[in-house]
Protein backbone atom coordinates (compact mmCIF):
# COMPACT_ATOMS: atom_id res chain seq x y z
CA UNK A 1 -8.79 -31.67 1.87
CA UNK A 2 -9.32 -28.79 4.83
CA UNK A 3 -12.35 -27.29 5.69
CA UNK A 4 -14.34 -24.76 3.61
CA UNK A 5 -12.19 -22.02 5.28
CA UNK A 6 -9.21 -23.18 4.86
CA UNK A 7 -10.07 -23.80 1.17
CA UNK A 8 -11.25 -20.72 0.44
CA UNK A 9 -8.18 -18.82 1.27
CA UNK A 10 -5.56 -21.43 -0.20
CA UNK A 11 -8.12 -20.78 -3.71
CA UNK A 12 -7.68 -17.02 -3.13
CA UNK A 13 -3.49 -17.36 -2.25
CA UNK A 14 -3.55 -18.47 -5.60
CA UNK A 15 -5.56 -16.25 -7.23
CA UNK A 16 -3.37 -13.71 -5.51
CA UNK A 17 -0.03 -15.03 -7.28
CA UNK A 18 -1.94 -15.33 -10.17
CA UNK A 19 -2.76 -11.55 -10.55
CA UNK A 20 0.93 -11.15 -9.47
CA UNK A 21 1.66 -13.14 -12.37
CA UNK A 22 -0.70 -11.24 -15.09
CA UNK A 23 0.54 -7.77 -13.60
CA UNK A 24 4.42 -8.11 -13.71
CA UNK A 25 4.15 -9.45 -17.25
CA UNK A 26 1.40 -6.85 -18.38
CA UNK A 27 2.90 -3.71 -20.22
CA UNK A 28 1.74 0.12 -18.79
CA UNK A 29 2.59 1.57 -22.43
CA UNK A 30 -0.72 1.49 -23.63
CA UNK A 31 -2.49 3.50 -20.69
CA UNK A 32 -2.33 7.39 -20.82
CA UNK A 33 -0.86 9.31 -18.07
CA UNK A 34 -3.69 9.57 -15.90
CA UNK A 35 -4.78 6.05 -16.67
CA UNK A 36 -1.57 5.31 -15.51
CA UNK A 37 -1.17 7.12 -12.25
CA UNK A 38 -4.49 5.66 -11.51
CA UNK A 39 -3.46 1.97 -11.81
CA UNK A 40 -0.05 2.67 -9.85
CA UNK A 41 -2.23 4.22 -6.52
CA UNK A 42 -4.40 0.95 -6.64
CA UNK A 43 -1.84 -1.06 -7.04
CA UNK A 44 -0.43 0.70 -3.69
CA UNK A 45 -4.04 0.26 -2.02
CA UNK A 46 -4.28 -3.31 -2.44
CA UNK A 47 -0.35 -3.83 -1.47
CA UNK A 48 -1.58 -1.89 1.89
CA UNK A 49 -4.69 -4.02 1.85
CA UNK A 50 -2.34 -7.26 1.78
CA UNK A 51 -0.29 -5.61 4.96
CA UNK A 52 -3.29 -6.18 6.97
CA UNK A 53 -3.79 -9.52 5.40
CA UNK A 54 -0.38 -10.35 6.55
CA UNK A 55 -1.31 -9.05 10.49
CA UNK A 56 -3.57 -11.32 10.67
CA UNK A 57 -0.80 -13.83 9.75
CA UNK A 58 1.05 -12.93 12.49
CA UNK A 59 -1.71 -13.19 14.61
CA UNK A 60 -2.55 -16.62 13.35
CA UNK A 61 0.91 -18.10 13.73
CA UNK A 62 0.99 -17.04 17.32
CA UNK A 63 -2.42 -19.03 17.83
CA UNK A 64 -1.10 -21.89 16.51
CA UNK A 65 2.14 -21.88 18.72
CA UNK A 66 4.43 -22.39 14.94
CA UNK A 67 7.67 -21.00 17.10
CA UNK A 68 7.04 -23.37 20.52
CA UNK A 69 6.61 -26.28 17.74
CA UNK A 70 9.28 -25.54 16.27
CA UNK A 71 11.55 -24.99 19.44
CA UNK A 72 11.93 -21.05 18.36
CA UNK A 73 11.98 -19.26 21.31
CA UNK A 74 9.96 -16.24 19.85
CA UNK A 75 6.90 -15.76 17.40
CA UNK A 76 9.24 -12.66 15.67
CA UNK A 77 12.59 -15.04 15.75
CA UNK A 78 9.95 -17.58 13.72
CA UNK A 79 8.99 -15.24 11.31
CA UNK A 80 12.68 -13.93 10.14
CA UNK A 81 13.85 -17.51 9.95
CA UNK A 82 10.67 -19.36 7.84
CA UNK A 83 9.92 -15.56 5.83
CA UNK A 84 13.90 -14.89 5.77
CA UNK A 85 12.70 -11.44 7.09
CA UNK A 86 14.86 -9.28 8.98
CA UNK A 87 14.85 -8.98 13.34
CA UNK A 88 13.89 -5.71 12.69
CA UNK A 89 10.94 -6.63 10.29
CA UNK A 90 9.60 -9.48 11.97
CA UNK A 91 9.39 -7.21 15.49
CA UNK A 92 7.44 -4.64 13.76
CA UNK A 93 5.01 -6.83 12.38
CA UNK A 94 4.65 -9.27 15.73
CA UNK A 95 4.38 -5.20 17.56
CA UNK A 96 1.66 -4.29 14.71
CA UNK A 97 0.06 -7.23 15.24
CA UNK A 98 -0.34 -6.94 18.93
CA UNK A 99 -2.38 -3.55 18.22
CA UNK A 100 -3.97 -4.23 15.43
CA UNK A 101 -5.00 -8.41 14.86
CA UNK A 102 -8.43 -9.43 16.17
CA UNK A 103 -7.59 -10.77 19.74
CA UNK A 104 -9.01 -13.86 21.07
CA UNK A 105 -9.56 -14.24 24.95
CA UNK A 106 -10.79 -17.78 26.52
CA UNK A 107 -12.66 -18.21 23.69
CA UNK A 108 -13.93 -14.72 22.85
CA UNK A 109 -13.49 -12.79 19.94
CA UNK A 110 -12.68 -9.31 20.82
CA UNK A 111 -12.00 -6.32 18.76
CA UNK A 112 -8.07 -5.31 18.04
CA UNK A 113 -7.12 -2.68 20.56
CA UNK A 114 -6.68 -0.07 17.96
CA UNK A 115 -10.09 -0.45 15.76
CA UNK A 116 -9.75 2.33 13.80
CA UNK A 117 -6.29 2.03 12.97
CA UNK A 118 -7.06 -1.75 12.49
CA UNK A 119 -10.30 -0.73 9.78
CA UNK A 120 -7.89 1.64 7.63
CA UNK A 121 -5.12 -0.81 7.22
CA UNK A 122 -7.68 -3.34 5.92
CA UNK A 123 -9.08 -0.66 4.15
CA UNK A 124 -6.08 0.10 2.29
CA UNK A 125 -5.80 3.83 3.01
CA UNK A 126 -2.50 3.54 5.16
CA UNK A 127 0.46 2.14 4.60
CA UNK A 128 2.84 0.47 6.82
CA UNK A 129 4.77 3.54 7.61
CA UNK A 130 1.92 5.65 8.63
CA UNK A 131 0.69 2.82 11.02
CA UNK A 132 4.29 2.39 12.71
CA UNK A 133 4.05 6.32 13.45
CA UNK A 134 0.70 6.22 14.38
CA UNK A 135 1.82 3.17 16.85
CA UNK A 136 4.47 5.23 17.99
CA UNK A 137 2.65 8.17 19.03
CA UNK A 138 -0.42 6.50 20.37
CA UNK A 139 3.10 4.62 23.01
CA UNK A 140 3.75 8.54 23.69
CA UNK A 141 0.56 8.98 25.39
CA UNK A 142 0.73 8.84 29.32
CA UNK A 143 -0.77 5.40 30.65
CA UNK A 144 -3.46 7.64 33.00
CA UNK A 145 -5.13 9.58 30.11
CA UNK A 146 -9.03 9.21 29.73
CA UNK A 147 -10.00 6.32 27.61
CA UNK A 148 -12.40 8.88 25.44
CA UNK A 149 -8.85 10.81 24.96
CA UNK A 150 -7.27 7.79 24.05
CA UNK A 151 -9.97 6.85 21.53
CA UNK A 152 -10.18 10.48 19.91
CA UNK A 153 -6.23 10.55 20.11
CA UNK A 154 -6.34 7.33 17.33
CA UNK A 155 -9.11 8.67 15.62
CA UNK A 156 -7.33 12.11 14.97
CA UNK A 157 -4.25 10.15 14.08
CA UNK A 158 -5.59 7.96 11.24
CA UNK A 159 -7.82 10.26 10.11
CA UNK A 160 -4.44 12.48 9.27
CA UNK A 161 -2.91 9.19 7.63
CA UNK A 162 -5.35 8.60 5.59
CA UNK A 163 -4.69 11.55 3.39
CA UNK A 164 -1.11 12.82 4.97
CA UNK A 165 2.24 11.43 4.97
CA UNK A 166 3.50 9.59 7.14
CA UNK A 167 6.69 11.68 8.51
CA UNK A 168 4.03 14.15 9.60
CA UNK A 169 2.07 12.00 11.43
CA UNK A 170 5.10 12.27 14.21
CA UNK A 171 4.63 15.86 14.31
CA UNK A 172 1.03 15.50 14.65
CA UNK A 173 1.29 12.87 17.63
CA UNK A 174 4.10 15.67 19.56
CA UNK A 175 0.81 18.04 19.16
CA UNK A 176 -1.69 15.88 20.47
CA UNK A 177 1.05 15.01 23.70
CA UNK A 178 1.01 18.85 24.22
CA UNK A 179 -2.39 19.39 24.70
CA UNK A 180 -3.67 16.59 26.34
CA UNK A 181 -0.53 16.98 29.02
CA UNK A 182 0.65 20.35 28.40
CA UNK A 183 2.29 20.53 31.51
CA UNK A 184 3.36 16.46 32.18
CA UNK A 185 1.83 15.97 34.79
CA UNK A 186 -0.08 12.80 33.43
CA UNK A 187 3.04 11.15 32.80
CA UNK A 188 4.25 9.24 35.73
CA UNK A 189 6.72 6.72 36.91
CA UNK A 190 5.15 3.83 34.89
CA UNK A 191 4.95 5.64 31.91
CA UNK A 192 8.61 7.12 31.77
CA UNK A 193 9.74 3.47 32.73
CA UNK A 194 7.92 2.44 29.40
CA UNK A 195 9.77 4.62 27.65
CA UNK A 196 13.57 4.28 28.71
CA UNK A 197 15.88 3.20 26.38
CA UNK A 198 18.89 3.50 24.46
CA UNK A 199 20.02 2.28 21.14
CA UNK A 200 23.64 2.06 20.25
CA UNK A 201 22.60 1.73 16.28
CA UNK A 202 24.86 0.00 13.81
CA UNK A 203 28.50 0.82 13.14
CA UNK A 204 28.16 2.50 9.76
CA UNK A 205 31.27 1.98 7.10
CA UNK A 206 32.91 5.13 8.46
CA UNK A 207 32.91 3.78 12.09
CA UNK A 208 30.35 6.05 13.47
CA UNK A 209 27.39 4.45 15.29
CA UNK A 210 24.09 6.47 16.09
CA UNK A 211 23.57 6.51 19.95
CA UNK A 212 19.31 6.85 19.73
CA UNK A 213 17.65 6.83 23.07
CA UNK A 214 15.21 8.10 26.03
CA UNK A 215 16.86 8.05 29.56
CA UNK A 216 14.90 8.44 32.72
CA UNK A 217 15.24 11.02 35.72
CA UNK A 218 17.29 8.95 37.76
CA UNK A 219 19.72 7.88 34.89
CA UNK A 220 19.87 11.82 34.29
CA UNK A 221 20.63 12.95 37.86
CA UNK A 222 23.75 10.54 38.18
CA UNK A 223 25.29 11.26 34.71
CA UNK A 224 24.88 15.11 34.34
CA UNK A 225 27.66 15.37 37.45
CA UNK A 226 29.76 13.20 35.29
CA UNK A 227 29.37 15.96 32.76
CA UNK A 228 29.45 18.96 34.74
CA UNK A 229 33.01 17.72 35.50
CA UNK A 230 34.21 15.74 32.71
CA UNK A 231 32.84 17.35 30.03
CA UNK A 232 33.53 21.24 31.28
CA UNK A 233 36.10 23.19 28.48
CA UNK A 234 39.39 22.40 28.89
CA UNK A 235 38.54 18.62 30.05
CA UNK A 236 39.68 15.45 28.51
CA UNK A 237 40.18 17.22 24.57
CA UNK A 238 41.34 14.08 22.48
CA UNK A 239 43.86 16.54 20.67
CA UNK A 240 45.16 18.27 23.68
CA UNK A 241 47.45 15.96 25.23
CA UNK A 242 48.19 18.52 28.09
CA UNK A 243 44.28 18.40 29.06
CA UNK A 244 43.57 17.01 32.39
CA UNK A 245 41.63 13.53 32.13
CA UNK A 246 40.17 12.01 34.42
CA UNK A 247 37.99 12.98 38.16
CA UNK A 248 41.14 11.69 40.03
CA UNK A 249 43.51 14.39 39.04
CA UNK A 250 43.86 17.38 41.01
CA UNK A 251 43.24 19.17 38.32
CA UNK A 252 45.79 22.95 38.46
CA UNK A 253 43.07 26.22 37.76
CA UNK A 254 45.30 27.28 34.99
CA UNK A 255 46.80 24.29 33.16
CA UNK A 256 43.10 23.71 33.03
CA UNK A 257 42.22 27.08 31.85
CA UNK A 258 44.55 27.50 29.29
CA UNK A 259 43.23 24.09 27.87
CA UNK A 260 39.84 26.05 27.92
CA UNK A 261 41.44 28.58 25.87
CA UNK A 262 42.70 25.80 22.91
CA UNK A 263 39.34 23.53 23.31
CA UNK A 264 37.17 24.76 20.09
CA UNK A 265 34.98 21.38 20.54
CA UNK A 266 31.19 21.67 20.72
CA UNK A 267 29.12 20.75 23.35
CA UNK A 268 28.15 17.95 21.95
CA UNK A 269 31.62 16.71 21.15
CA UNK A 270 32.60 17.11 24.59
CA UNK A 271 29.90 15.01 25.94
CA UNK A 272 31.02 12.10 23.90
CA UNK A 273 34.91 12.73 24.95
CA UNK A 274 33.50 13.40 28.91
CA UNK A 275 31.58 9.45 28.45
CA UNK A 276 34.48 7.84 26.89
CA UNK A 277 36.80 9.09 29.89
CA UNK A 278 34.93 8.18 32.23
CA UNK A 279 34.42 4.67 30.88
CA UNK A 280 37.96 4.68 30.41
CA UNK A 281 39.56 5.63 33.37
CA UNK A 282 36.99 5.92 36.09
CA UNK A 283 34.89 2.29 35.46
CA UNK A 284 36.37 -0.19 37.27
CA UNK A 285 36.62 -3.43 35.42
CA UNK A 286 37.27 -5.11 38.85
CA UNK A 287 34.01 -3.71 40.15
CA UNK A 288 32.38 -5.17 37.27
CA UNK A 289 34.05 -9.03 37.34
CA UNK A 290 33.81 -11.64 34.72
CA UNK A 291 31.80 -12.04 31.60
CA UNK A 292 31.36 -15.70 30.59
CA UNK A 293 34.76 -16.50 32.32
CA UNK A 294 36.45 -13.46 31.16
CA UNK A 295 37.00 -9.82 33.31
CA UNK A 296 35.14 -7.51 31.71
CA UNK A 297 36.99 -5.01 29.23
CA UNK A 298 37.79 -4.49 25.97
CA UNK A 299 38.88 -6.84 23.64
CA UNK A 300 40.95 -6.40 20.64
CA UNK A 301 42.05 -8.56 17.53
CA UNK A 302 44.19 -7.62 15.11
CA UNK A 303 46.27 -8.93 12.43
CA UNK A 304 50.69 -8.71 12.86
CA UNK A 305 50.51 -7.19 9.20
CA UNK A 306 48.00 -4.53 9.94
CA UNK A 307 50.07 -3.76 13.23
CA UNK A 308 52.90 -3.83 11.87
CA UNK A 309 51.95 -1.39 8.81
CA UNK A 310 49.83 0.57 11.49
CA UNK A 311 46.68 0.09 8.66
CA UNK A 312 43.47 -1.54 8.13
CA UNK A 313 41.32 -2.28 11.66
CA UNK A 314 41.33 -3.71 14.85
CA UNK A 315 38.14 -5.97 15.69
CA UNK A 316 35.87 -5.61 19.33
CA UNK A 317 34.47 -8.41 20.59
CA UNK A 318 31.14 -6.60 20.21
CA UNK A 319 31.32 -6.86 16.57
CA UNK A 320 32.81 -3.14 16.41
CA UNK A 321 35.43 -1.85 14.85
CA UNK A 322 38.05 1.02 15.07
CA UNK A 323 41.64 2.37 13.61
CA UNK A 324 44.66 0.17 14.30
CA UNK A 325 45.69 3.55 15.50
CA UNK A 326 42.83 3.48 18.00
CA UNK A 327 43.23 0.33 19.00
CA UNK A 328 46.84 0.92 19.93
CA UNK A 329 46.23 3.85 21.76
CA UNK A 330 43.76 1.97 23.66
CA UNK A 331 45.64 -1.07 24.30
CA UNK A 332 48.32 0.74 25.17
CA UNK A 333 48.48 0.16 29.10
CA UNK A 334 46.45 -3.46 28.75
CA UNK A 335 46.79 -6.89 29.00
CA UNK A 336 47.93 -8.57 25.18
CA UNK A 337 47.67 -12.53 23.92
CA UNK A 338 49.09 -13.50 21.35
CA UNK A 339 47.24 -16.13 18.80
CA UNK A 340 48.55 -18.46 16.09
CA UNK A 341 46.07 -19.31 13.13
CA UNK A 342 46.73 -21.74 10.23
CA UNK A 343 46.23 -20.40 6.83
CA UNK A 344 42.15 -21.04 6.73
CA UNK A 345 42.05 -18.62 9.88
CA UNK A 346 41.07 -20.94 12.58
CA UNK A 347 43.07 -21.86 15.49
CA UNK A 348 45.86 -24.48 15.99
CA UNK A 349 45.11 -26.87 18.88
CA UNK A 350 44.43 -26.14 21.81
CA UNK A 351 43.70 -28.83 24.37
CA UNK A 352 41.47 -28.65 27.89
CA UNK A 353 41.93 -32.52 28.56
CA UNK A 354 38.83 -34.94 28.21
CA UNK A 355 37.81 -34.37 32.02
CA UNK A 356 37.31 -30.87 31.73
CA UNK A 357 33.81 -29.62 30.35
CA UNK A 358 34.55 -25.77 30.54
CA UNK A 359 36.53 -24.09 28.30
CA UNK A 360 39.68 -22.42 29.02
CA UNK A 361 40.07 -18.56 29.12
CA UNK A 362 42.88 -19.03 26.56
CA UNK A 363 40.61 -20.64 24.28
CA UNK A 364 37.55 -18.31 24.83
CA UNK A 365 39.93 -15.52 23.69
CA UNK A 366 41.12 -17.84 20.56
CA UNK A 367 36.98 -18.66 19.60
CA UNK A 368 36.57 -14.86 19.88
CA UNK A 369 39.43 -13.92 17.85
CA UNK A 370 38.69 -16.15 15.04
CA UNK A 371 35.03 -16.15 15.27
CA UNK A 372 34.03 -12.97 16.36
CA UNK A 373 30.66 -14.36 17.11
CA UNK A 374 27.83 -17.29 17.01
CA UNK A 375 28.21 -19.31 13.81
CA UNK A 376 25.02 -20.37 13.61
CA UNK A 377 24.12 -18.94 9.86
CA UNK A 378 22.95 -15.22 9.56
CA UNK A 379 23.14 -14.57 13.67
CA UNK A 380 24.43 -10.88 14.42
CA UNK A 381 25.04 -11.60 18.00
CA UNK A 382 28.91 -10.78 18.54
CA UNK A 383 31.23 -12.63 20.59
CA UNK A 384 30.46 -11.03 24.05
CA UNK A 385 26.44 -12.22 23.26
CA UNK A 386 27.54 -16.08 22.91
CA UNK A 387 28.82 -19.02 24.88
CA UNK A 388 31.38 -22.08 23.75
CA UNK A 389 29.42 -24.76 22.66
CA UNK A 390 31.07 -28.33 21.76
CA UNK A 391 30.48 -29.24 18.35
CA UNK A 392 30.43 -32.85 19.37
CA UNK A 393 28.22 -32.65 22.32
CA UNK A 394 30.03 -33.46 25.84
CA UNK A 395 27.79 -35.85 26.89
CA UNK A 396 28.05 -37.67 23.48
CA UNK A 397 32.29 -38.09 23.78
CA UNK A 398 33.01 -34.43 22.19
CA UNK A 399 36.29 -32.87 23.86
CA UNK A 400 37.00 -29.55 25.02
CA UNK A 401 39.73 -29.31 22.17
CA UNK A 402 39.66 -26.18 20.46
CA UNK A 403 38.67 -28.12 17.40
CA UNK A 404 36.09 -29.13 18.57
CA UNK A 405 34.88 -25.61 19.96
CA UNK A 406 32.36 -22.92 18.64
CA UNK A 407 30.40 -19.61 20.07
CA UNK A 408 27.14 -19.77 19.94
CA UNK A 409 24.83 -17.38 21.65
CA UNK A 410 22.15 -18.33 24.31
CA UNK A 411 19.47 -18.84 22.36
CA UNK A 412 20.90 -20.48 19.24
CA UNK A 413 22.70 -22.80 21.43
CA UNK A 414 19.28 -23.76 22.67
CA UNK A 415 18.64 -24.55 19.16
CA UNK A 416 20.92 -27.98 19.02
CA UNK A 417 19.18 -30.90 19.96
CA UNK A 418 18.30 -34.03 18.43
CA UNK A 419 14.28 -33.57 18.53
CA UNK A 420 11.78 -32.26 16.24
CA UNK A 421 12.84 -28.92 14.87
CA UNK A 422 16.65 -29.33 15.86
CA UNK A 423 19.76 -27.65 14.75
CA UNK A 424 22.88 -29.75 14.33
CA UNK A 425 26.15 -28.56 14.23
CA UNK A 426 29.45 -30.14 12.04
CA UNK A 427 33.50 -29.25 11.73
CA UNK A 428 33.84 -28.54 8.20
CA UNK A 429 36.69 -30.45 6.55
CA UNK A 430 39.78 -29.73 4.62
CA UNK A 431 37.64 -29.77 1.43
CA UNK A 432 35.18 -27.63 2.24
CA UNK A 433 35.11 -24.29 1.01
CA UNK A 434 35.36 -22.78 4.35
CA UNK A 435 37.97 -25.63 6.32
CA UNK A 436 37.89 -25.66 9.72
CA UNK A 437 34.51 -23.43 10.38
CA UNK A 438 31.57 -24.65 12.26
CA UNK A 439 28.62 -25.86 9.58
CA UNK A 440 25.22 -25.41 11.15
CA UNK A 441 22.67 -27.72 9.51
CA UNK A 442 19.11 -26.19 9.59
CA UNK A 443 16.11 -28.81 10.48
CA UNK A 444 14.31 -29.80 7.27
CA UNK A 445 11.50 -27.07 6.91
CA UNK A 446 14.04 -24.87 7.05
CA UNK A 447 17.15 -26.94 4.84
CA UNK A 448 15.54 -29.75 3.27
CA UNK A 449 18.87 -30.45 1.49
CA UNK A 450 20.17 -30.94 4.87
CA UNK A 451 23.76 -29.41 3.60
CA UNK A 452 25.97 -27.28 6.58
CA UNK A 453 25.68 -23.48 6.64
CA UNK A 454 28.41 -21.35 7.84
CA UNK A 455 27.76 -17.97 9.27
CA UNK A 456 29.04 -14.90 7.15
CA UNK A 457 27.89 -12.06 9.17
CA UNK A 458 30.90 -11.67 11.54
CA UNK A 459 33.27 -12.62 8.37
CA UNK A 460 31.92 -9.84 5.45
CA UNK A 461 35.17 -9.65 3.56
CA UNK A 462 35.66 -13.78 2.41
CA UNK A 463 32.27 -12.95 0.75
CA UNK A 464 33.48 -10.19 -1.00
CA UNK A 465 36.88 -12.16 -1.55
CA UNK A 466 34.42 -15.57 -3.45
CA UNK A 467 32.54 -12.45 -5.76
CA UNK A 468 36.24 -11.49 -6.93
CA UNK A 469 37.54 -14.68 -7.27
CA UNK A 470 34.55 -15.53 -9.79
CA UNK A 471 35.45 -12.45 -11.08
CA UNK A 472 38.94 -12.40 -11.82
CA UNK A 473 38.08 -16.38 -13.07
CA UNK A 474 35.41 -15.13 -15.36
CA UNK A 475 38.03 -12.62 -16.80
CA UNK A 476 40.86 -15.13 -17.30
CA UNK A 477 38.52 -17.14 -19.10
CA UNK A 478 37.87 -14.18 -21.47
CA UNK A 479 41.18 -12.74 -21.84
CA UNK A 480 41.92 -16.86 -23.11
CA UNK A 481 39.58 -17.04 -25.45
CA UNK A 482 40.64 -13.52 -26.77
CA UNK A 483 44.16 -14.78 -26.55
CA UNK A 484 43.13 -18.28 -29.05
CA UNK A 485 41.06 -16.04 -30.90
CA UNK A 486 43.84 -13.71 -31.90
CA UNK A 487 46.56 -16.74 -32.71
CA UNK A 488 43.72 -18.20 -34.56
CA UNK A 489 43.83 -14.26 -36.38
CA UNK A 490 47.06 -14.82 -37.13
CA UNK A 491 47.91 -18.37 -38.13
CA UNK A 492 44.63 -17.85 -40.91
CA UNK A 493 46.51 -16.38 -44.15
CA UNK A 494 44.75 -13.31 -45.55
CA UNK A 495 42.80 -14.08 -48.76
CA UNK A 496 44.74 -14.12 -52.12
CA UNK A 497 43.86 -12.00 -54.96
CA UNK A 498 43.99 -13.40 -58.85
């Protein structure tokens, strides 16, 4: 039995799931329109009232060190593996947390460091939107601004939220910036270091990716020469293949001005074309060295059909993707491997020798190609994020074969050990569902049944390939009973008449 405390909110947990309970089975039919309306908006207040409930959560699992117990390297990495929330989920809440939780100091109770903000959550009259945008704004606000400023800055802010929407709350935040530093001048060094950034967002299905981001003075000054000459009219057009490409041409006044006269890109467009140029031609990969025993560049895996039928795509070791067209275009003047897979997709074998610990660069490439990144269940990290790992531990006997070989990224590898909150990891075998892939097995709070995982995130199509297995199984099951039913049809003789 715990203490009254701890009591008292286990009683009202269950109370909570209780109400749950008695809502989702109780029927709105009965309540007029306004009745209803009224029921849905404090439905939505206590949901936001449960947010801040859920803060403190955060706040409390922190205290208690859950993530350092259980050898997580990160109170946000413990939340999306025990809640199953996720990364970007569990960092918002560990961020709204850090502004908004009651903070404890050697043993002092101190107030969050956004009250107000803090009082309307638990009051229910924001929601979690309006208090990421009020976050967001009150990060906008240079580091040297008067603490009274500050304070009427949040006040302004949540008063807005409490009875305006949340995608306006940015707009109000730009306004408040404006006049408290209408001319930037309060913004210095530290603050604009706060803010860098820049997000390459994820590849959507048409291959695009959103590039999302805040780049400093400095980063500005070097790249806007780049762009002044790489990304000038004329310069490095995709569909002009008699448009001058790179910095190290000497570049004729008019071959480049009647390429000026055919370019109908936007400016925009030509930035993009100007980056990937320079990246392209004018980075030197020797400048750059080796990447976990690899020279840095590009790499590439494809399948010999999808070459050969110049269809389907080619596969980064990133985790992106792109055209086989693309990809031969870009491969066209690089170095190229070629890789032999049995039928489940993994490698044949490939041997180091039991007195080498490091794996080969031959295999590295072979892990990437049919991995494409850590195993370890639900992990996004792509190849170029992860390091070989031995299944089999070296120090326990385990070879650098390439059977017994798997990428795992830094801080998942960290994850394998034999002590309290360890990871193990297992070959799957030829009568597995997935032969030849590396099982992770989860410690028991986690996977009580104790049963290997394999990772699906770098492999999305064998999911889809299981759902229409089951499918096209379901259907032949149909179309044979439809089949017996209609013989049955026909062996019964009609009915006779007298």
């Amino acid at each position: 039995m715990g203490s009254g405390g701890e009591t008292a909110i286990v009683v009202a947990v269950l109370a909570l799931r209780a109400a749950a309970d008695a809502l989702l089975a109780a029927s709105p039919l009965p309540l007029s329109d306004d009745e209803f309306a009224a029921v849905m908006c404090e439905t939505e207040k206590v949901t936001r009232q449960l947010d801040a409930a859920k803060t403190g959560f955060v706040d409390e699992t922190r205290r208690r060190d859950l993530h350092g117990k259980a050898n997580v390297n990160s109170p946000a990495l413990y939340l999306e593996q025990s809640l199953r929330l996720s990364r970007a989920d569990a960092c918002r809440r560990v961020r709204v947390a850090d502004k908004l939780a009651v903070r404890r100091v050697a043993g002092q109770v101190l107030e969050p460091e956004l009250p107000v903000v803090a009082e309307a959550q638990r009051a229910g009259d924001i929601s979690a939107d309006h208090v990421t945008r009020i976050l967001q704004a009150m990060e906008r606000l240079p580091g040297s601004l008067d603490i009274d400023l500050r304070e009427a800055a949040e006040a302004h802010l949540t008063q807005y939220a409490s009875t305006g929407w949340p995608d306006d709350v940015r707009k109000l935040g730009e306004d408040i910036l404006r006049r408290v530093d209408p001319d930037g001048k309060l913004c210095g060094d530290t603050d604009r270091q706060r803010m860098r950034g820049l997000t390459v967002g994820t590849q959507r299905v048409d291959g695009m990716s959103a590039l999302i981001g805040e780049i400093t003075p400095e980063l500005r000054a070097v790249f806007e020469p780049v762009l002044a000459k790489l990304a000038r009219p004329g310069m490095c057009s995709p569909e002009d293949p008699e448009s001058p490409r790179t910095t190290a041409e000497s570049v004729d006044r008019e071959r480049l001005e009647a390429a000026a006269k055919r370019d109908t890109r936007t400016a925009a467009q030509r930035n993009h074309d100007a980056m990937l140029a320079f990246l392209r031609y004018e980075a030197d990969p020797a400048i750059l060295g080796t990447h976990r025993g690899l020279p840095v560049g590009t790499i590439l895996t494809m399948s010999l059909t999808d070459l050969e039928n110049r269809s389907g795509v080619a596969t980064t070791a990133t985790g992106g993707t792109l055209s086989i067209g693309e990809a031969i275009e870009l491969a066209a003047n690089s170095t190229q491997y070629l890789a032999v897979f049995d039928a489940a997709g993994m490698p044949l074998h490939l041997g180091r020798g039991s007195n080498r610990r490091l794996a080969s660069k031959a295999q590295r490439l072979a892990l990437i190609a049919a991995e494409k990144g850590c195993t370890r269940p639900n992990c996004t990290a792509p190849a170029t994020l992860a390091a070989v790992h031995h299944v089999t531990e070296w120090s326990k006997g385990g070879r650098t074969d390439i059977e017994n070989l798997t990428l795992a990224c830094d801080s998942c590898h960290a994850l394998v050990h034999d002590g309290p909150g360890g990871w193990k990891t297992v070959k799957l075998g030829a009568d597995s569902e997935f032969p030849g892939r590396t099982g992770w097995i989860a410690p028991p709070h986690m996977n009580p049944s104790g049963i290997p995982q394999v990772n699906h995130r770098h492999h999305p199509g064998e999911l889809m390939a299981a759902t229409v297995s089951r499918i096209q199984s379901r259907n032949e099951v149909e179309r044979q009973r439809l089949k017996e039913w209609l013989n049955r049809r026909r062996c019964t003789p009609p009915p006779t008449t007298e």
